[in-house]
Each structure stands twice: as structure tokens, then as C-alpha cells.
C-alpha atoms as a PDB file:
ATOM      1  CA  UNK A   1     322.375  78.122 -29.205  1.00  0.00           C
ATOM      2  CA  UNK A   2     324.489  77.865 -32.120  1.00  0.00           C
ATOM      3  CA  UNK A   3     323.262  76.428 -36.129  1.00  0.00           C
ATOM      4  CA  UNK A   4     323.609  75.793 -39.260  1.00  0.00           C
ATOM      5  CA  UNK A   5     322.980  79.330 -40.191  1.00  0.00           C
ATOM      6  CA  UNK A   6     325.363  80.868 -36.984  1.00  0.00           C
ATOM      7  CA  UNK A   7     324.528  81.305 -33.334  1.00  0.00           C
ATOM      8  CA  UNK A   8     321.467  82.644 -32.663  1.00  0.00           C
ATOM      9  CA  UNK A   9     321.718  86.748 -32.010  1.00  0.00           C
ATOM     10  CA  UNK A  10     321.323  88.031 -28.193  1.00  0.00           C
ATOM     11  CA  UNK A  11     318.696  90.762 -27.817  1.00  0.00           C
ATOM     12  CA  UNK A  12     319.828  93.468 -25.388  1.00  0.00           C
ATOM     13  CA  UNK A  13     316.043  93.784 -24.139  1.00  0.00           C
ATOM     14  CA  UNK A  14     317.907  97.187 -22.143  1.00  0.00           C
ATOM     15  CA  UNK A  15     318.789  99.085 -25.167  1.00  0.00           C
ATOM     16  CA  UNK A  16     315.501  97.835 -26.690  1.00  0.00           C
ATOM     17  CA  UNK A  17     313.352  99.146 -23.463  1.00  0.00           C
ATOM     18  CA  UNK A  18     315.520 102.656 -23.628  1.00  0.00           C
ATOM     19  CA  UNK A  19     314.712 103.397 -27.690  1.00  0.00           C
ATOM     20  CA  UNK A  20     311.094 102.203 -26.702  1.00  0.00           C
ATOM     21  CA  UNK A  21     310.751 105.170 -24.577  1.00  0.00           C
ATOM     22  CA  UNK A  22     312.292 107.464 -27.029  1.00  0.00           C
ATOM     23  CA  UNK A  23     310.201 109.710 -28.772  1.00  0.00           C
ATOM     24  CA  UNK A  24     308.821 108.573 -32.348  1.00  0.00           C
ATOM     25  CA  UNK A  25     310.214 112.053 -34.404  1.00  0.00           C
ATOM     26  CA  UNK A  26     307.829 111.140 -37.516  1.00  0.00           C
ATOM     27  CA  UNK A  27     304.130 111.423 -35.430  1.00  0.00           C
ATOM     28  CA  UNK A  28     301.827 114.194 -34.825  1.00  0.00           C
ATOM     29  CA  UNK A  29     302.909 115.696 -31.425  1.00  0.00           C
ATOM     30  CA  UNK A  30     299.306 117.142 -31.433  1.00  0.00           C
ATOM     31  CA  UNK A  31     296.891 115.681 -29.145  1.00  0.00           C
ATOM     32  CA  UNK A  32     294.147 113.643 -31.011  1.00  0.00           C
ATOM     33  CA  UNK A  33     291.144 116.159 -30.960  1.00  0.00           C
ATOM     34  CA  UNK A  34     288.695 112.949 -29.355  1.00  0.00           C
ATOM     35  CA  UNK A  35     291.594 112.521 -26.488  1.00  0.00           C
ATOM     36  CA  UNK A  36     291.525 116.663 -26.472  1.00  0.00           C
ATOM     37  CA  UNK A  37     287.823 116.806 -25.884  1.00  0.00           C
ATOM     38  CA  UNK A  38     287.792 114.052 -23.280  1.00  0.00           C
ATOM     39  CA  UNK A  39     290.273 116.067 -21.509  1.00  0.00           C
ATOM     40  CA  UNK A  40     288.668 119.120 -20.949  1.00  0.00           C
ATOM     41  CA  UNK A  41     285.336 116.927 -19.842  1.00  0.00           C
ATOM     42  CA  UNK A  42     287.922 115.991 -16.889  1.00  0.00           C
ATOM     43  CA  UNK A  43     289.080 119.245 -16.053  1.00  0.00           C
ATOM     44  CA  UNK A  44     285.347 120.363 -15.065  1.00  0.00           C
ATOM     45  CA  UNK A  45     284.828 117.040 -13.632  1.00  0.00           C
ATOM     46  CA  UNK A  46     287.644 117.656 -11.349  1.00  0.00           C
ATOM     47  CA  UNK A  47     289.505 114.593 -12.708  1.00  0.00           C
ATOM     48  CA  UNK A  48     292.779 113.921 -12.762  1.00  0.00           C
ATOM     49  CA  UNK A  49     295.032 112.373 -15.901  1.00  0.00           C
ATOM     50  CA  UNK A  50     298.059 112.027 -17.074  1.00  0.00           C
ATOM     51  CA  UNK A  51     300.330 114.712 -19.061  1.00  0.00           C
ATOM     52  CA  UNK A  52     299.452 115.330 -22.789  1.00  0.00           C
ATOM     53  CA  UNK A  53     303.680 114.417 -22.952  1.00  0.00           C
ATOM     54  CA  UNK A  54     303.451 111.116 -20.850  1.00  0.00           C
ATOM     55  CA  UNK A  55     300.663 110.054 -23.283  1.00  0.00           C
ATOM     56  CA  UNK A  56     302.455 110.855 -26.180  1.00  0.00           C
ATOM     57  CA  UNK A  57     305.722 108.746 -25.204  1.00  0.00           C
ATOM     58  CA  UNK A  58     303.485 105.853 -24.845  1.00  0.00           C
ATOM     59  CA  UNK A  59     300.988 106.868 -27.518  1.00  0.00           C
ATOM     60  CA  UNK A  60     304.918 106.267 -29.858  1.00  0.00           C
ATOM     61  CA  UNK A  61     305.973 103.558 -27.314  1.00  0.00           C
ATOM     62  CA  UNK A  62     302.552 101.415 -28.073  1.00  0.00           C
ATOM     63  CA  UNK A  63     303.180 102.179 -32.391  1.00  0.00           C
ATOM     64  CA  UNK A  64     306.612 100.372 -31.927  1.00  0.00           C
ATOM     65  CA  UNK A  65     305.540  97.913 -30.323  1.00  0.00           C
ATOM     66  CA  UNK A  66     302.545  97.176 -32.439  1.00  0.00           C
ATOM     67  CA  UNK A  67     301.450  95.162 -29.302  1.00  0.00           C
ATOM     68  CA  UNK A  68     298.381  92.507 -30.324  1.00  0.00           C
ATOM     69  CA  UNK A  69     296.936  92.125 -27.011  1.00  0.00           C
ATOM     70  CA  UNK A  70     296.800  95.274 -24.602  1.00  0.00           C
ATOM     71  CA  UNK A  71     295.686  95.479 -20.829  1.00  0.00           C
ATOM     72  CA  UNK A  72     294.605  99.079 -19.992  1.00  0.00           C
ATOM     73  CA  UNK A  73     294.029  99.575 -15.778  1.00  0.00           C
ATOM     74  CA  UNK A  74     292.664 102.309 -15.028  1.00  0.00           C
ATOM     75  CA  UNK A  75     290.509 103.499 -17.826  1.00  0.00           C
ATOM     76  CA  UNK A  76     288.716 106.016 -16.338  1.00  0.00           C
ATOM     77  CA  UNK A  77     286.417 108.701 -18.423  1.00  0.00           C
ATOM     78  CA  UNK A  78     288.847 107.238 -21.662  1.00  0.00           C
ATOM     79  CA  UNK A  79     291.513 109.553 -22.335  1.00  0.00           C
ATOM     80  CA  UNK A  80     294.199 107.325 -22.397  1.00  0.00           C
ATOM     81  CA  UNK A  81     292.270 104.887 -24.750  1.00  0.00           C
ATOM     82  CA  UNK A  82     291.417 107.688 -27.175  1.00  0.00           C
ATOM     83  CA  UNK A  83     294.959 108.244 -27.949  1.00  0.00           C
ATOM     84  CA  UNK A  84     295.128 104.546 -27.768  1.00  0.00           C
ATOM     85  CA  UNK A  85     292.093 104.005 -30.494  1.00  0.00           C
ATOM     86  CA  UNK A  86     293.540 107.122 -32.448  1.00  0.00           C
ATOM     87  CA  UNK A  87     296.661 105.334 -33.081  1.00  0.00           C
ATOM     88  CA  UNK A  88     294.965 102.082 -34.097  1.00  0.00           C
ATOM     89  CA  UNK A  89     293.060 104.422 -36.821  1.00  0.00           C
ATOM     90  CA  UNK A  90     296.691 106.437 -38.108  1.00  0.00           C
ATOM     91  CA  UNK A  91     298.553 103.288 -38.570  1.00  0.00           C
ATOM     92  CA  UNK A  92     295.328 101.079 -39.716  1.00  0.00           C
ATOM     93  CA  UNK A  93     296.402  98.285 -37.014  1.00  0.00           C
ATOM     94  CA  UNK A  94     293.827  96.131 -35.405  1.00  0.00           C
ATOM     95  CA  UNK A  95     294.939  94.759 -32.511  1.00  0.00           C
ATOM     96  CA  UNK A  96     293.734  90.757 -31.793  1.00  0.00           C
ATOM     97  CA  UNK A  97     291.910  92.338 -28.287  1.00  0.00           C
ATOM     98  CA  UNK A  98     292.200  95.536 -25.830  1.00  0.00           C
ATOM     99  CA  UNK A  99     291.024  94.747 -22.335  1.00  0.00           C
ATOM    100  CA  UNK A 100     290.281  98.767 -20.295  1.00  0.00           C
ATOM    101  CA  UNK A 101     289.547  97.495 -16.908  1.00  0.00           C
ATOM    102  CA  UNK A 102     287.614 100.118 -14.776  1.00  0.00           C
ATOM    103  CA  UNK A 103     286.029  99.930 -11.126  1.00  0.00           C
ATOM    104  CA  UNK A 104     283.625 102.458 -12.064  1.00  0.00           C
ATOM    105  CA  UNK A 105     280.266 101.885 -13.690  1.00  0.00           C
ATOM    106  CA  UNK A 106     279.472 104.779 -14.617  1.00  0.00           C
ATOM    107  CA  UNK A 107     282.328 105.467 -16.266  1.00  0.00           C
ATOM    108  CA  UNK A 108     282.736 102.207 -18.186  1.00  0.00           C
ATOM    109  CA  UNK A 109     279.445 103.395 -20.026  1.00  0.00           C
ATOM    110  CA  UNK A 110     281.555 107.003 -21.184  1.00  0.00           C
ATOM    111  CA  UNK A 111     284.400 103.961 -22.311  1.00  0.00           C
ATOM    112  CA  UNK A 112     281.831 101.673 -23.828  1.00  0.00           C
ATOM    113  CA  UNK A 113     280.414 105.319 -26.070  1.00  0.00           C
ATOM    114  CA  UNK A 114     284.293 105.685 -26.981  1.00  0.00           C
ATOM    115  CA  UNK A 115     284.637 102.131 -28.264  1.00  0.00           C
ATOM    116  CA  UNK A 116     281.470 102.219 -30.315  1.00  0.00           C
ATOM    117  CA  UNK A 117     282.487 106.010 -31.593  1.00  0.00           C
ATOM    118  CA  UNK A 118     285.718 104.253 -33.043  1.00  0.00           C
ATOM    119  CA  UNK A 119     284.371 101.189 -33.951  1.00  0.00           C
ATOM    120  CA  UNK A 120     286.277  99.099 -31.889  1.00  0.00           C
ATOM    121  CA  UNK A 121     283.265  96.962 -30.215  1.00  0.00           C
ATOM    122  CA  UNK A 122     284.878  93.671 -32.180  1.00  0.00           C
ATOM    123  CA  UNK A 123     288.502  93.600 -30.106  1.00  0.00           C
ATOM    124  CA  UNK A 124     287.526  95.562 -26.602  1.00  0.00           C
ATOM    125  CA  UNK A 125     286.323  93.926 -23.761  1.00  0.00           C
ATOM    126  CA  UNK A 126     285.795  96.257 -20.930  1.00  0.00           C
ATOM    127  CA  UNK A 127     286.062  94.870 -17.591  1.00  0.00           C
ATOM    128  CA  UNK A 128     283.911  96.381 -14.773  1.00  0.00           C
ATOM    129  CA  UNK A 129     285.454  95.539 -11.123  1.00  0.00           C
ATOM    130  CA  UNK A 130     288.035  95.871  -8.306  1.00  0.00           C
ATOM    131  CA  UNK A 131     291.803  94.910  -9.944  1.00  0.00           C
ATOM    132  CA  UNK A 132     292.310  92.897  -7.252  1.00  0.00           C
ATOM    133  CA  UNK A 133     289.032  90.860  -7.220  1.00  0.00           C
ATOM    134  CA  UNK A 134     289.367  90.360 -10.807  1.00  0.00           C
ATOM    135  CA  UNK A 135     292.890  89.219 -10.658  1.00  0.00           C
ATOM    136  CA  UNK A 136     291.496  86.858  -8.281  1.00  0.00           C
ATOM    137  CA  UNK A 137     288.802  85.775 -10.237  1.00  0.00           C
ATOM    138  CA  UNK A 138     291.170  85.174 -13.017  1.00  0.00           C
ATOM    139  CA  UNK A 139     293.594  83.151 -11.338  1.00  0.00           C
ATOM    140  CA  UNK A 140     291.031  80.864  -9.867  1.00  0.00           C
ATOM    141  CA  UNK A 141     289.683  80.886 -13.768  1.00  0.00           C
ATOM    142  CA  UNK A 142     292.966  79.699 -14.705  1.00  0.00           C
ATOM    143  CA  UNK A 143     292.883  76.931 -11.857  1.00  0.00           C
ATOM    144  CA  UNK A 144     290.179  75.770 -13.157  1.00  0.00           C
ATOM    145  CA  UNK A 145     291.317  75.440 -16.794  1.00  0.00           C
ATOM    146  CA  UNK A 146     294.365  73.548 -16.048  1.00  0.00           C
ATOM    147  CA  UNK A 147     291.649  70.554 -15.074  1.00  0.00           C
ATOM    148  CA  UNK A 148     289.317  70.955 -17.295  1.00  0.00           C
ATOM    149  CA  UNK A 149     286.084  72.713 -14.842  1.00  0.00           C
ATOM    150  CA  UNK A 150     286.067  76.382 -16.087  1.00  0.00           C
ATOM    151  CA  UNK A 151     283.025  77.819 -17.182  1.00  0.00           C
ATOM    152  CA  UNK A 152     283.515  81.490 -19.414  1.00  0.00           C
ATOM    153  CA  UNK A 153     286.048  82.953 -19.780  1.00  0.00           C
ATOM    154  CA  UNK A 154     288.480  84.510 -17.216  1.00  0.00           C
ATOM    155  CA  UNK A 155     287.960  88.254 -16.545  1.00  0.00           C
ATOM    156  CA  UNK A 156     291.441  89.575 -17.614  1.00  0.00           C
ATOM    157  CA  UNK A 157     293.148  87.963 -20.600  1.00  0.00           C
ATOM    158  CA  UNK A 158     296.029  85.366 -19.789  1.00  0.00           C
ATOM    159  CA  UNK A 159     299.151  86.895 -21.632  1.00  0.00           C
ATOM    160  CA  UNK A 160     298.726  90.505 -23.013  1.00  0.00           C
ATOM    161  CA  UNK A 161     302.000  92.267 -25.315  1.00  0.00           C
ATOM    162  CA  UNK A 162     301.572  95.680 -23.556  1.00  0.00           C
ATOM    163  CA  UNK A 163     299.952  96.649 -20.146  1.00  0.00           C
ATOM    164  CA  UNK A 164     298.978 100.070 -19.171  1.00  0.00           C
ATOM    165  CA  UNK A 165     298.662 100.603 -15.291  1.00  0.00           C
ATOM    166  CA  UNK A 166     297.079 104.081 -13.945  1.00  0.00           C
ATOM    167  CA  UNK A 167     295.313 104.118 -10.658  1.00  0.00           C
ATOM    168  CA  UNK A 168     296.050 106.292  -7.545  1.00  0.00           C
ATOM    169  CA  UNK A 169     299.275 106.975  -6.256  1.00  0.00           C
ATOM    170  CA  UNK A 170     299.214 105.198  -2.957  1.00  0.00           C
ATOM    171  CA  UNK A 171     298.166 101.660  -4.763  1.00  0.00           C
ATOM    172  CA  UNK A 172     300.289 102.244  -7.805  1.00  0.00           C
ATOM    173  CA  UNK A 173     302.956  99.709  -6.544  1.00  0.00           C
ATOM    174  CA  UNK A 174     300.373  97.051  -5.849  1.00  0.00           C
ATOM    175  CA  UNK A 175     298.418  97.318  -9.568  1.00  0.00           C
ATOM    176  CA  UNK A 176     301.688  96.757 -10.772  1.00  0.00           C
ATOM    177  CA  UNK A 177     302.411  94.259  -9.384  1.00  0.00           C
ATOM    178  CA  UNK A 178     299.493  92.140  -9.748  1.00  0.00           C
ATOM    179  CA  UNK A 179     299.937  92.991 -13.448  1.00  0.00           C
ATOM    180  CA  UNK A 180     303.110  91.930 -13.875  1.00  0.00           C
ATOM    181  CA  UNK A 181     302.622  88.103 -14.203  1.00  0.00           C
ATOM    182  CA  UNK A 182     300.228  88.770 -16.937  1.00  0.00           C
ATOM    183  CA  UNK A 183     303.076  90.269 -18.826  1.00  0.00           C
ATOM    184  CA  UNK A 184     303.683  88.113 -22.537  1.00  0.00           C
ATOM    185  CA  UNK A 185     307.205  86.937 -22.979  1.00  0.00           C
ATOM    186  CA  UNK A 186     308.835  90.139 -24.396  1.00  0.00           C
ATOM    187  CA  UNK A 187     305.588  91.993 -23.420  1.00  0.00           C
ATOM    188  CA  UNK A 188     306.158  95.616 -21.774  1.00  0.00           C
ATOM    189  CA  UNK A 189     304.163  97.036 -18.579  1.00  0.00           C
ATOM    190  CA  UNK A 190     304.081 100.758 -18.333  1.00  0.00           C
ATOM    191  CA  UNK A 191     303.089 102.759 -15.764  1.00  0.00           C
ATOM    192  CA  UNK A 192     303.797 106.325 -13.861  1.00  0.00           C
ATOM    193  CA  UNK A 193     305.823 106.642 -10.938  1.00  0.00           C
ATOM    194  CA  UNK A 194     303.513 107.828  -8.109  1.00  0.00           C
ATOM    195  CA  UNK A 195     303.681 111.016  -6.658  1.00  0.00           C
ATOM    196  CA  UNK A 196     306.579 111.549  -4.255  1.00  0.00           C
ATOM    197  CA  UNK A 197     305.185 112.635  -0.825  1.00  0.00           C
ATOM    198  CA  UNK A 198     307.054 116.540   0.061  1.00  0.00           C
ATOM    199  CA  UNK A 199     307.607 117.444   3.720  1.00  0.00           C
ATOM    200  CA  UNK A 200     306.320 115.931   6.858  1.00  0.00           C
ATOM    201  CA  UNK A 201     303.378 114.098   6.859  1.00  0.00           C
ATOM    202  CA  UNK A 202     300.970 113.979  10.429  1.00  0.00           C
ATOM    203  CA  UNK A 203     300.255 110.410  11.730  1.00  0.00           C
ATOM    204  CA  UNK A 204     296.872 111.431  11.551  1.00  0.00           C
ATOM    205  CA  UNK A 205     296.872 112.261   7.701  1.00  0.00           C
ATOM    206  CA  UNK A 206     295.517 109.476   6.324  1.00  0.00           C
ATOM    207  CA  UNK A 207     295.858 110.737   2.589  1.00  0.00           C
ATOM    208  CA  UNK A 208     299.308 111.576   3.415  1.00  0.00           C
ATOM    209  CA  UNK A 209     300.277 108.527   4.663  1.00  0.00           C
ATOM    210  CA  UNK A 210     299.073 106.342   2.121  1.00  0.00           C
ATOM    211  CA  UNK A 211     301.223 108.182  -0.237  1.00  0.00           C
ATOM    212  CA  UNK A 212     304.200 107.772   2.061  1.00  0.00           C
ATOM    213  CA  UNK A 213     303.526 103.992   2.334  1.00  0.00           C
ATOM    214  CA  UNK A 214     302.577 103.650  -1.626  1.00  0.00           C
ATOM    215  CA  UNK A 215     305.875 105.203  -2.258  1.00  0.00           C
ATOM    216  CA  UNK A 216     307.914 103.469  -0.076  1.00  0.00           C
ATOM    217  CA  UNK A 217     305.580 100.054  -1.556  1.00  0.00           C
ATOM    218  CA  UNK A 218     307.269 101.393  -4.845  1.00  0.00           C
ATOM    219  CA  UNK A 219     310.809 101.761  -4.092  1.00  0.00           C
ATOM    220  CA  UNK A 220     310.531  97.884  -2.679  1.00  0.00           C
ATOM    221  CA  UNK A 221     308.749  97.170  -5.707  1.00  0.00           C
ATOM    222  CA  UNK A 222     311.433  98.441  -8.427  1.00  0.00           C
ATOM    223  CA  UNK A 223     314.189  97.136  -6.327  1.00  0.00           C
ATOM    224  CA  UNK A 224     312.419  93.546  -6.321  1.00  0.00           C
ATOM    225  CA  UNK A 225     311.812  93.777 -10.075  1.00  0.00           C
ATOM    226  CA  UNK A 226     315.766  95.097 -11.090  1.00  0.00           C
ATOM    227  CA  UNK A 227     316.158  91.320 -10.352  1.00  0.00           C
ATOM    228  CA  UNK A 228     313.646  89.997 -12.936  1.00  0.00           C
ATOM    229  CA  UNK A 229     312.980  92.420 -15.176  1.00  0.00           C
ATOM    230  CA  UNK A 230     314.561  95.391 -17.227  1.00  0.00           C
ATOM    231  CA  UNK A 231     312.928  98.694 -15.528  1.00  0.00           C
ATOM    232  CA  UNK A 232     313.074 101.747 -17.545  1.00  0.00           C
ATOM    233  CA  UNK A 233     312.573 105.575 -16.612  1.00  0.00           C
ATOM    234  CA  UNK A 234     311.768 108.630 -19.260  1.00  0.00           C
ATOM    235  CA  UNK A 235     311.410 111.761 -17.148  1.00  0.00           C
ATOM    236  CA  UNK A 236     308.488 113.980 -18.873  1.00  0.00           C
ATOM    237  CA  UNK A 237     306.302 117.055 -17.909  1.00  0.00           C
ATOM    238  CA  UNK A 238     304.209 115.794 -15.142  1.00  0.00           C
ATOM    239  CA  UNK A 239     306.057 112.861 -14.225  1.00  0.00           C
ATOM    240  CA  UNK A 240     308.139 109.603 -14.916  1.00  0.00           C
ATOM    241  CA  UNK A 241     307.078 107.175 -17.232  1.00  0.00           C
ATOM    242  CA  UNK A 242     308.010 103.452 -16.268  1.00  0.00           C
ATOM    243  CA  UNK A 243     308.385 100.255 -18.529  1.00  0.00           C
ATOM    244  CA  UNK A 244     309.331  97.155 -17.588  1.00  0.00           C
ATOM    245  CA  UNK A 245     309.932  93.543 -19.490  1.00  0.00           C
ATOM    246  CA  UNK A 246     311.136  90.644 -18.557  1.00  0.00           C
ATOM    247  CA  UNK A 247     315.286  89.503 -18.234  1.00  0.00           C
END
């Protein structure tokens, strides 16, 4: 819409997704020695994570966005959030909150120790639970609000500027998206594309073919979303990471 002081400028939210995956030239390409340290703990647990390059790209990613309010699935023994939390501490930015959602008990306590090691206890919430029982929970929350009845405060926050989705490969499709309607306006989800299944799987494989349906969940998925949001891909060592935002 045009005024007084011209027409109002069009942001290519494409070009703006593809620089957002570039890397950030001026940061430490080291890993953080916390996020190092909780990465060898999940090599002798036998864990997997993602690439020290995929975290990177969204480590620089997350300090251009400078995103307020941050959804984190997945959070597992905390590597991801200590790169996460060491950014916060570089660039001396406190974001408003920082949900880490995790289905595991036991490790939430590892992720509540990481929170209280960075001092972080005032904006992190973690969220114990099944994502899909929580999103649940949430959207009957948010039911609730809209007349007035709800008690607390929903499980997952409302609107969050940058989502992180992890999980296994064969439900990777589905996390997303649930996750995407929780998106801000001009908020970015990002997330790995799951493992491709190689060669012929049995019938009887069940492993196997949940990655063969996850993936093929996945290619529906990103064809759906082309039509409502901008999808972007940055090929890395040990995989391809995914943003998307809103047309």
C-alpha cells in the first residue's frame, strides 16, 4: 500500500530465507567447548546428533535472526541448546523465552543442569511430554482461552520467532508439521531432512519401513508447504538443513 512517504517496500522472504542459511563469515567456526563436551557424553551413550556443520549454520542462522521466542523439539541430552545458550552469552542477547521440549525425563534433568550452568532458568521452560499430546494439550488450552475457562498456561508457547525440530527420521515429517502453525508471522522453522532409505527394504522390516513411509510423509509434506511457505535447503556434512517461513 502506497503513502505519504512512497509505497511500502516488498520483502522477498526467498532471498531473505537463502542468506539466512548462509554461513555468518565473522563467528567462531569452533564448537563451543560446553556443546563439545556434551557431545562426546553422546558418543559413549550411543546417541545420535546432528553434524558439528548443521549446528553451526543454524548456530549463525539463529544470530541473524535474533529470534525472541524459540521452540526447541527434540532436546535431548542438550547439545543443540548449548550452542544455542553459547550464542545468547557471545552476542549478550536474552531472548523473551526458549521452550526445549523433550519426551524424556531423564534427560530433561541433564537440560534442566545446562540451563542452570548458563544461567538461563529466568527465560527456559522445559517441557516434559509426547509432541503430539502436548500440541494437543495446547490447542485445547487455546480453546479454552478464546472463552475465557483456561486455567495455566498452555504447554507450548502460542507464536515462537524460530522453531527447531529434531526427532527421528521416520516422524520427522509429522513434528514438523504440527510445528508449523506455531510459526510467528515472519518466524522460521528449521529442521533436517530425514534420512533417505538406500536399497530394498523387507515388508517385514519394521525400522525400514518407517523410514520409507517417514520419507515419503516428507516429500508430501514439502510439496504441501511450497504452497504456503518459502522452503529452503543448505546441503552440509551429515545432511540437509531445512527452513521454512511463511508466503
Amino acid at each position: 500500500m502506497a503513502s505519504a512517504e512512497g509505497p511500502t517496500p516488498v520483502v522477498d522472504k526467498e532471498a531473505v530465507l537463502a542468506q539466512l542459511l548462509t554461513a555468518d563469515p565473522l563467528r567462531n567456526r569452533n564448537e563451543p567447548e560446553i556443546a563439545g563436551n556434551i557431545g562426546a557424553q553422546l558418543q559413549h551413550m550411543g546417541l545420535s546428533t546432528w553434524s558439528i556443520s548443521a549446528h553451526r549454520r543454524l548456530r549463525d542462522a539463529l544470530g541473524r535472526l535474533k529470534p525472541n521466542r524459540i521452540i526447541e523439539v527434540g532436546g535431548g541430552i542438550g547439545h543443540r541448546s548449548a550452542w544455542i545458550y553459547d550464542l545468547f552469552t557471545v552476542d549478550e542477547f536474552t531472548p523473551e523465552r526458549y521452550d526445549i521440549i523433550e519426551n524424556g525425563a531423564k534427560f530433561a534433568v541433564i537440560i534442566h543442569r545446562l540451563m542452570t550452568r548458563f544461567k538461563a532458568e529466568s527465560y527456559t521452560k522445559i517441557v516434559v511430554g509426547v509432541l503430539d499430546a502436548l500440541v494437543g494439550e495446547t490447542l485445547a488450552w487455546q480453546a479454552a482461552s478464546s472463552t475465557g475457562l483456561e486455567v495455566g498456561e498452555a504447554p507450548i508457547q502460542a507464536e515462537a520467532d524460530a522453531i527447531i525440530v529434531d526427532g527421528v527420521s521416520a516422524v520427522r515429517a509429522k513434528n514438523v508439521e504440527m510445528m508449523l502453525p506455531f510459526l510467528a508471522p515472519g518466524g522460521v522453522l528449521f529442521t533436517m531432512e530425514p534420512d533417505m532409505p538406500v536399497g530394498d527394504v523387507d515388508a517385514d522390516d519394521e525400522h525400514g519401513m518407517a523410514l520409507v513411509e517417514g520419507f515419503n510423509e516428507w516429500i508430501k509434506l514439502i510439496q504441501s508447504c511450497n504452497e504456503t511457505h518459502h522452503v529452503g535447503f543448505m546441503p552440509l556434512f551429515g545432511g540437509t538443513l531445512v527452513a521454512m517461513i511463511q508466503r
